[in-house]
Protein backbone atom coordinates (compact mmCIF):
# COMPACT_ATOMS: atom_id res chain seq x y z
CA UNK A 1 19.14 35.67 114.12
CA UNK A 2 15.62 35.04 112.34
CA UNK A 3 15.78 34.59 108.65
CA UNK A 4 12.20 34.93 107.09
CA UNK A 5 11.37 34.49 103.62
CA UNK A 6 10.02 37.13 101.13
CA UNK A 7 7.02 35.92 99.27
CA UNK A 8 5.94 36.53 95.64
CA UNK A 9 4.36 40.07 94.53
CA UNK A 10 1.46 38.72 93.66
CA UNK A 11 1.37 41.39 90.72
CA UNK A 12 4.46 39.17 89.67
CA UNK A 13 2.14 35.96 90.14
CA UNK A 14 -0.21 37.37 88.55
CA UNK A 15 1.99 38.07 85.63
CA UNK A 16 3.49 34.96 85.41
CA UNK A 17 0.29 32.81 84.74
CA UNK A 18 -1.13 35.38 82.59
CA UNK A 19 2.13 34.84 80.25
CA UNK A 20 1.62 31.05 81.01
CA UNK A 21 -1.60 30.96 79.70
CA UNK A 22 -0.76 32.97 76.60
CA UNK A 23 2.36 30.33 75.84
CA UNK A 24 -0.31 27.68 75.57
CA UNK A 25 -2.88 29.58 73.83
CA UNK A 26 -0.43 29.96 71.52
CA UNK A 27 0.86 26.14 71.36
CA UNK A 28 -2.16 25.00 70.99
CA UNK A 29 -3.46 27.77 67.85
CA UNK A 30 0.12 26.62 66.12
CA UNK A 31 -1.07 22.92 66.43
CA UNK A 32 -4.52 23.49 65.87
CA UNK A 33 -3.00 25.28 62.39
CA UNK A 34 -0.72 22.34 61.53
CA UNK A 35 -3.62 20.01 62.05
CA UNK A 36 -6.12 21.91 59.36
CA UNK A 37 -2.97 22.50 56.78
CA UNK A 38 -2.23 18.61 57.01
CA UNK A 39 -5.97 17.82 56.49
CA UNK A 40 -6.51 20.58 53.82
CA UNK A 41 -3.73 19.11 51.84
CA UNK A 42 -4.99 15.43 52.03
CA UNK A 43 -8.31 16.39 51.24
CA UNK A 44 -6.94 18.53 48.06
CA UNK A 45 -5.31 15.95 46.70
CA UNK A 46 -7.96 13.25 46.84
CA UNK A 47 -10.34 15.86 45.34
CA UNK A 48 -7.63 16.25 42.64
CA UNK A 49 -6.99 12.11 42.38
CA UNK A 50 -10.85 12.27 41.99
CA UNK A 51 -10.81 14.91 39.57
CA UNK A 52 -8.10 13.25 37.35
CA UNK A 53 -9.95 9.56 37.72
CA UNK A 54 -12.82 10.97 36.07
CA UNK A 55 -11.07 12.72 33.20
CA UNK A 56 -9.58 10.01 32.35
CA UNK A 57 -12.66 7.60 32.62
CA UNK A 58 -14.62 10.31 30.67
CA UNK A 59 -11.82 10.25 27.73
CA UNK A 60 -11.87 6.63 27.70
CA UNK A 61 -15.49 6.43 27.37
CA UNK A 62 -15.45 8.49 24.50
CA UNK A 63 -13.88 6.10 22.43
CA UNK A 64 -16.99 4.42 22.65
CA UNK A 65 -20.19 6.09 21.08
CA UNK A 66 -23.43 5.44 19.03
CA UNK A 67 -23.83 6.18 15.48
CA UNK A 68 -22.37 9.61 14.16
CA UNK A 69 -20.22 11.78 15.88
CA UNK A 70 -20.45 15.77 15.68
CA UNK A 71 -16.82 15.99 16.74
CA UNK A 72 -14.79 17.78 13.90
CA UNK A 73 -13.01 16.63 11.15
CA UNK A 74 -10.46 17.41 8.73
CA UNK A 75 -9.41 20.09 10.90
CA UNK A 76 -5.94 20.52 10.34
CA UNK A 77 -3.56 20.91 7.43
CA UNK A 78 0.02 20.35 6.90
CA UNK A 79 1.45 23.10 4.70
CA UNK A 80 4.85 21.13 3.22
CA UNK A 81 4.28 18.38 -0.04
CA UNK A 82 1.09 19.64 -1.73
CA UNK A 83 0.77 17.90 -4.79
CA UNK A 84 -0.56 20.33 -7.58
CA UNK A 85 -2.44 19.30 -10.34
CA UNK A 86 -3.55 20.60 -14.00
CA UNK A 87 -4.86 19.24 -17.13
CA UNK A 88 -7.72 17.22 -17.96
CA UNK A 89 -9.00 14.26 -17.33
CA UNK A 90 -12.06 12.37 -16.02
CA UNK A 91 -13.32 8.72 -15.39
CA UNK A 92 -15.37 6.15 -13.29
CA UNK A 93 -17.88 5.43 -11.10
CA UNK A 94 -18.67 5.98 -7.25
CA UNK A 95 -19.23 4.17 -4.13
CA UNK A 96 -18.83 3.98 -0.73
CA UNK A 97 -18.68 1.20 1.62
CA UNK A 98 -19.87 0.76 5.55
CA UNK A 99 -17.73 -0.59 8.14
CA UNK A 100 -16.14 -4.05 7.99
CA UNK A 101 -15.05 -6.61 11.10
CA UNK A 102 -11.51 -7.18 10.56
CA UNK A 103 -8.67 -5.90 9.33
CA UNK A 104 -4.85 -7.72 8.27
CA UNK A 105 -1.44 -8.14 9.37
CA UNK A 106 0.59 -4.83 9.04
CA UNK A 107 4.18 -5.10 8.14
CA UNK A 108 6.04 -1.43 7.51
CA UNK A 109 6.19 0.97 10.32
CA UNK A 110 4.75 4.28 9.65
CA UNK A 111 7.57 6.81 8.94
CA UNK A 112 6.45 10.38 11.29
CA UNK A 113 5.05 12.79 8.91
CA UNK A 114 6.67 16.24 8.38
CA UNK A 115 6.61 18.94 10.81
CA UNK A 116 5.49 21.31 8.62
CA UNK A 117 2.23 21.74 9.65
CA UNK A 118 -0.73 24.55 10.55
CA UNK A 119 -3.81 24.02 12.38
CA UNK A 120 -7.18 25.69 10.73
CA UNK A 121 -9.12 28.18 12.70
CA UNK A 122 -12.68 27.39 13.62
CA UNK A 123 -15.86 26.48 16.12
CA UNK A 124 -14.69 24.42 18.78
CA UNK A 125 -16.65 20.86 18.10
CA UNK A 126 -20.07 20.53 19.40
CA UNK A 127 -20.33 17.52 22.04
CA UNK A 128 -21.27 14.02 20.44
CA UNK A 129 -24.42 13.49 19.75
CA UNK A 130 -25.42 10.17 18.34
CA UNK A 131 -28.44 8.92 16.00
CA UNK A 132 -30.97 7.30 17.18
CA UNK A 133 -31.04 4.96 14.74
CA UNK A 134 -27.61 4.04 14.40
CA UNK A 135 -26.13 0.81 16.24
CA UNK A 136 -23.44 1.33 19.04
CA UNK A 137 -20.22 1.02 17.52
CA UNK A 138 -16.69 0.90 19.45
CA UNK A 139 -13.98 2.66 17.93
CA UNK A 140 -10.15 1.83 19.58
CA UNK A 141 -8.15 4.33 20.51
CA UNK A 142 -5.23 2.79 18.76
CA UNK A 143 -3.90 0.21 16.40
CA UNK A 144 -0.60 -1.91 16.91
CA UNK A 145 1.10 1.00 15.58
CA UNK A 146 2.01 0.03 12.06
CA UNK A 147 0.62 0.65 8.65
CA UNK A 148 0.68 -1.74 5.33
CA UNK A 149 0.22 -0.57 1.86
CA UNK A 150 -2.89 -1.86 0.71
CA UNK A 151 -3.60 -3.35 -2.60
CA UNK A 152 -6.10 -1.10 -5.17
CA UNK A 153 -8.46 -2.63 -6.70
CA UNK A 154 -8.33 -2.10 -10.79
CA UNK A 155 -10.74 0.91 -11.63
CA UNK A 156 -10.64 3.31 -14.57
CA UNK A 157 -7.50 5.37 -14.85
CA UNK A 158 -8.01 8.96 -16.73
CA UNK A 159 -5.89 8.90 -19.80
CA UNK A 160 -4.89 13.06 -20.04
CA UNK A 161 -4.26 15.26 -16.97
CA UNK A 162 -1.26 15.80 -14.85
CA UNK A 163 -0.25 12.21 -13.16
CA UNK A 164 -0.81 12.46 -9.24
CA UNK A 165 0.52 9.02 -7.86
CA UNK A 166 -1.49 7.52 -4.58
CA UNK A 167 -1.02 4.88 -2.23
CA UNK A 168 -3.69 3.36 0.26
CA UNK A 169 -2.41 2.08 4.03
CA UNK A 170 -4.32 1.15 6.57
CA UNK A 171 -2.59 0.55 10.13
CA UNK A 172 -2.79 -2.92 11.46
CA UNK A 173 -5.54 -4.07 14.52
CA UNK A 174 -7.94 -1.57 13.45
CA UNK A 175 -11.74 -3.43 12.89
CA UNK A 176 -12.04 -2.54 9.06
CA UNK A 177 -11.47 -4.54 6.02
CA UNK A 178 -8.38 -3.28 4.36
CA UNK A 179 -9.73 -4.49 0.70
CA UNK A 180 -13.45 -2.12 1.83
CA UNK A 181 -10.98 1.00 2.81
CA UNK A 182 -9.15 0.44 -0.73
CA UNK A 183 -11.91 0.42 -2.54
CA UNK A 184 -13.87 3.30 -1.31
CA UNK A 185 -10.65 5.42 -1.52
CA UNK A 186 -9.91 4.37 -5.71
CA UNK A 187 -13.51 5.16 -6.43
CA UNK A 188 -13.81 8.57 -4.87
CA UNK A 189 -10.86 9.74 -6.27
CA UNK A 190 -12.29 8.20 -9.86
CA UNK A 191 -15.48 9.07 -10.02
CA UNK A 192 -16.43 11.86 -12.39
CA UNK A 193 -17.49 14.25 -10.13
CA UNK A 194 -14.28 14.04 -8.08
CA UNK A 195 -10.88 16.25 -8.61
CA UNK A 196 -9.79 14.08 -11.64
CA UNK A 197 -12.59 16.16 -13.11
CA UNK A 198 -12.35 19.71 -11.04
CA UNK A 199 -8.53 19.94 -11.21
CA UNK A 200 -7.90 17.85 -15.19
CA UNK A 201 -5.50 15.49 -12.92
CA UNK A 202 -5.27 11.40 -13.71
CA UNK A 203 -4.60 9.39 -10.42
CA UNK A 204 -2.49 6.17 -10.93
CA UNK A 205 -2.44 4.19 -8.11
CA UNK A 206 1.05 2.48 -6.76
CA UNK A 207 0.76 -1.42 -5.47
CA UNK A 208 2.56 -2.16 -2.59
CA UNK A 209 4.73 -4.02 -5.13
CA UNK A 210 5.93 -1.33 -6.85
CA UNK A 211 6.19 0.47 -2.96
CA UNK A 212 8.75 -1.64 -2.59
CA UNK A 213 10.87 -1.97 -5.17
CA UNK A 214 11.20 2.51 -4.44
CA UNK A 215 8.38 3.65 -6.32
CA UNK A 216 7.28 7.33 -5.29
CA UNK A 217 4.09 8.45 -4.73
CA UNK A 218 2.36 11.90 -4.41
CA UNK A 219 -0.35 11.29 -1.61
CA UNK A 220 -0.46 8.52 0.44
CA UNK A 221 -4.18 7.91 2.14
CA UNK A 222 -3.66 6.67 5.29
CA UNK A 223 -6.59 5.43 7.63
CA UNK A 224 -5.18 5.48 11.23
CA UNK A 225 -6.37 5.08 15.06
CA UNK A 226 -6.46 8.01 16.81
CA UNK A 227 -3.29 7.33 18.90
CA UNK A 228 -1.32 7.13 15.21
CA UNK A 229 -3.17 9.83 13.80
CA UNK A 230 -1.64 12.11 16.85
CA UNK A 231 1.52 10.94 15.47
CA UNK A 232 1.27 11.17 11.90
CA UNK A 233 -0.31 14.89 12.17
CA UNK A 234 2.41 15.72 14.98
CA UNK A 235 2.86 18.52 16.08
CA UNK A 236 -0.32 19.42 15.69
CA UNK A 237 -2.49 18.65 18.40
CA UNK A 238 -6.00 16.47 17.38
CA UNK A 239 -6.54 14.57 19.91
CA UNK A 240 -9.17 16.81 21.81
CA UNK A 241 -11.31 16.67 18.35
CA UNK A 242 -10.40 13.56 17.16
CA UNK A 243 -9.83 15.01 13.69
CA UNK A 244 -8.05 14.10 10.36
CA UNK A 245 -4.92 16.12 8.58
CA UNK A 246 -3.14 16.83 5.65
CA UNK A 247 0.36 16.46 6.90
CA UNK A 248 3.18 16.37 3.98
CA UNK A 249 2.88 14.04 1.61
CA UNK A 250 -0.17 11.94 3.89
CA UNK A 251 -3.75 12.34 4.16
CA UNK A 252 -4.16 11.22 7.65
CA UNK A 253 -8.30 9.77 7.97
CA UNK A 254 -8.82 9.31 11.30
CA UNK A 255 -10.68 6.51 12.44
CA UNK A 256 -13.20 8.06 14.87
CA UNK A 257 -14.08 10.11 11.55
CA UNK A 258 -14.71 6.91 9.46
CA UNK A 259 -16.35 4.79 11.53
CA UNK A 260 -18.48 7.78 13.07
CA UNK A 261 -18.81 10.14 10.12
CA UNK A 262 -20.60 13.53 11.59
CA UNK A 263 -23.65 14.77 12.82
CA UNK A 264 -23.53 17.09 9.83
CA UNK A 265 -24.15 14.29 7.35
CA UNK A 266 -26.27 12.47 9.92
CA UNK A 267 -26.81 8.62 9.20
CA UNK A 268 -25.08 9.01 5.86
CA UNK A 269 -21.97 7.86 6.44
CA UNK A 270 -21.43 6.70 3.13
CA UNK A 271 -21.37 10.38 1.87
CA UNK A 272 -19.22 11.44 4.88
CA UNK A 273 -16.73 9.36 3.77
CA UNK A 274 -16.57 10.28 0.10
CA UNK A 275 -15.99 14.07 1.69
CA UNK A 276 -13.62 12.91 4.26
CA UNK A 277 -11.49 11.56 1.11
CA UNK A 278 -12.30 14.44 -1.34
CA UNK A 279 -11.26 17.05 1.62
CA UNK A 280 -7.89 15.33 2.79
CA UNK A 281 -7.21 14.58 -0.52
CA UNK A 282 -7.73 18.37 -1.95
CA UNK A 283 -5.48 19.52 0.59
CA UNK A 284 -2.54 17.47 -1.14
CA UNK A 285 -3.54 19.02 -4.54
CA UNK A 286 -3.23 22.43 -2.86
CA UNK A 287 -6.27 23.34 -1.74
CA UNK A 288 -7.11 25.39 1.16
CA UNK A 289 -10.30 25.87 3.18
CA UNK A 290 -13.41 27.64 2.12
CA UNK A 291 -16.47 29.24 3.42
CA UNK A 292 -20.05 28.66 2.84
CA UNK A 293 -21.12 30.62 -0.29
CA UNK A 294 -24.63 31.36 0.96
CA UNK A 295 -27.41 29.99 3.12
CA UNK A 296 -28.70 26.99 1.81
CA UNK A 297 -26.16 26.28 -1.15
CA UNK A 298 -24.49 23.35 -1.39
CA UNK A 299 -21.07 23.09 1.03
CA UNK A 300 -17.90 23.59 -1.22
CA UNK A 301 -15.68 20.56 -0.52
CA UNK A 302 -12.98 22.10 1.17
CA UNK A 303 -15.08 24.22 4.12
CA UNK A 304 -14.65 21.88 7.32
CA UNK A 305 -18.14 20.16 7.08
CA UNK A 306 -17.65 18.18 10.07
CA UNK A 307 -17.65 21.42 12.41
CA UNK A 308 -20.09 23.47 10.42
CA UNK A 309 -21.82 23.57 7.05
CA UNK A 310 -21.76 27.17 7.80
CA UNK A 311 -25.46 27.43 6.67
CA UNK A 312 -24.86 25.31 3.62
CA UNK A 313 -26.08 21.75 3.25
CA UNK A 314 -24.50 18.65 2.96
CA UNK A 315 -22.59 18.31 -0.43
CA UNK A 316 -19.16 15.96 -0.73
CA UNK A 317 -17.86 16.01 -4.20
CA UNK A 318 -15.32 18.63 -5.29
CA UNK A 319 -17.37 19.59 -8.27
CA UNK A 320 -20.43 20.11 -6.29
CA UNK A 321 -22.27 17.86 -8.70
């Protein structure tokens, strides 16, 4: 008996390759997709590495500027410990001092300063624009952490008026003269057309001495890098701004602000400074911000200055004078 062999359809064969072809059509697009997600994500996270290497370069650079800065200041307040003030009582004269190369030793860690704090509404800051005349000057982003009470110089004490006691500190590393930042910060608060005069209060400043045998005080002025002045005015946020506070019991001046003053003052950063004090130091006696009274007036002390003289001009003593 013959057997013979049926072949293939070839319908069937036809079939078969057909399907064949589709299995590896389909390999190959599931591949071909595995291949682009891989690559896609590699390339999204170098574009983010990238992304993050030059925020980081950018904020580090910023530390570094020319001249005056238009970045704001005296932008937030702490709403616990206002000292309050009344009486009379007026004395002394003014000045303010430019920046100085070194600064000494620190020796008392800087206690955190009290939660209770608000932040102020207002203008974001304008982008840093410096003076053309000024000389470059590099301002760290911190200090070794630590502030010392400073000594204050002898300068006319008011003799009626309520009694608001003040310390100066000044955190340790920073490129200032601790003796300059004492000074300046005595004869602001003394001169007669500061709030000795406005408010009838006498400041009496406390030695470091008398710091530590317990003596209180009722604002402590505290000149800080930025890094401690994040701390100090925690948990407000003023690092984007660089700005100064009012935080319990502490005037917090941030360094960027004293070294760099504001574009609002221009190249007079010896009158940026006397408002930097007069505005930090208002918001311990209670004061809260203001608005420009008119176009072309002179700026009451207590509007933020350093974001936007709000069509006033220029003016930091809290009498106006």
């Amino acid at each position: 008996m013959t057997t013979t062999t049926q072949r293939p359809d070839p319908a069937v064969r036809q079939r078969s390759a057909a399907a064949r072809r589709r299995r590896m059509r389909l390999r190959r697009t599931v591949v071909v997709a595995i291949l682009l997600l891989v690559v896609g994500t590699v390339l999204a996270r170098r574009f983010e590495d990238a992304g993050t290497t030059t925020a980081a370069t950018a904020l580090g650079s910023a530390q570094v500027l020319a001249g005056t800065s238009s970045a704001a200041a005296d932008g937030v307040v702490g709403g616990a410990g206002a000292a309050r003030a009344s009486g009379s009582g007026a004395a002394g004269a003014s000045s303010a001092l430019t920046p100085a190369p070194s600064a000494g030793a620190s020796a008392t860690t800087a206690p955190r300063a009290s939660a209770a704090a608000r932040a102020d509404d207002g203008p974001p800051a304008p982008t840093p624009s410096p003076a053309s005349t000024a000389t470059e000057v590099a301002v760290p982003a911190s200090g070794n952490g630590v502030v010392t009470p400073l000594e204050i110089p002898a300068g006319p004490v008011a003799t009626a008026g309520r009694t608001v006691r003040y310390s100066v500190e000044l955190e340790g590393g920073l490129p200032v003269a601790g003796a300059d930042v004492a000074r300046t910060v005595m004869t602001v608060l003394t001169d007669p057309r500061g709030w000795q005069a406005r408010d009838g209060v006498r400041f009496v400043p406390v030695s470091p001495a008398e710091l530590a045998r317990g003596a209180g005080v009722d604002i402590r002025v505290t000149l800080a890098s930025p890094s401690l002045t994040a701390r100090l005015c925690a948990p407000l946020d003023v690092t984007l701004q660089q700005v100064s506070c009012w935080n319990g019991s502490r005037s917090v001046l941030n360094l960027t602000r004293w070294m760099l003053g504001s574009s609002t003052y221009g190249s007079d950063l010896a009158a940026y400074r006397i408002y930097l004090v007069s505005h930090e130091v208002g918001h311990g006696l209670g004061h809260n911000h203001v608005h420009c009274p008119g176009p072309g007036r002179p700026s009451p002390v207590m509007v933020q200055q350093t974001k936007t003289l709000e069509g006033c001009t220029a003016q930091p003593w809290p009498t106006g004078a």
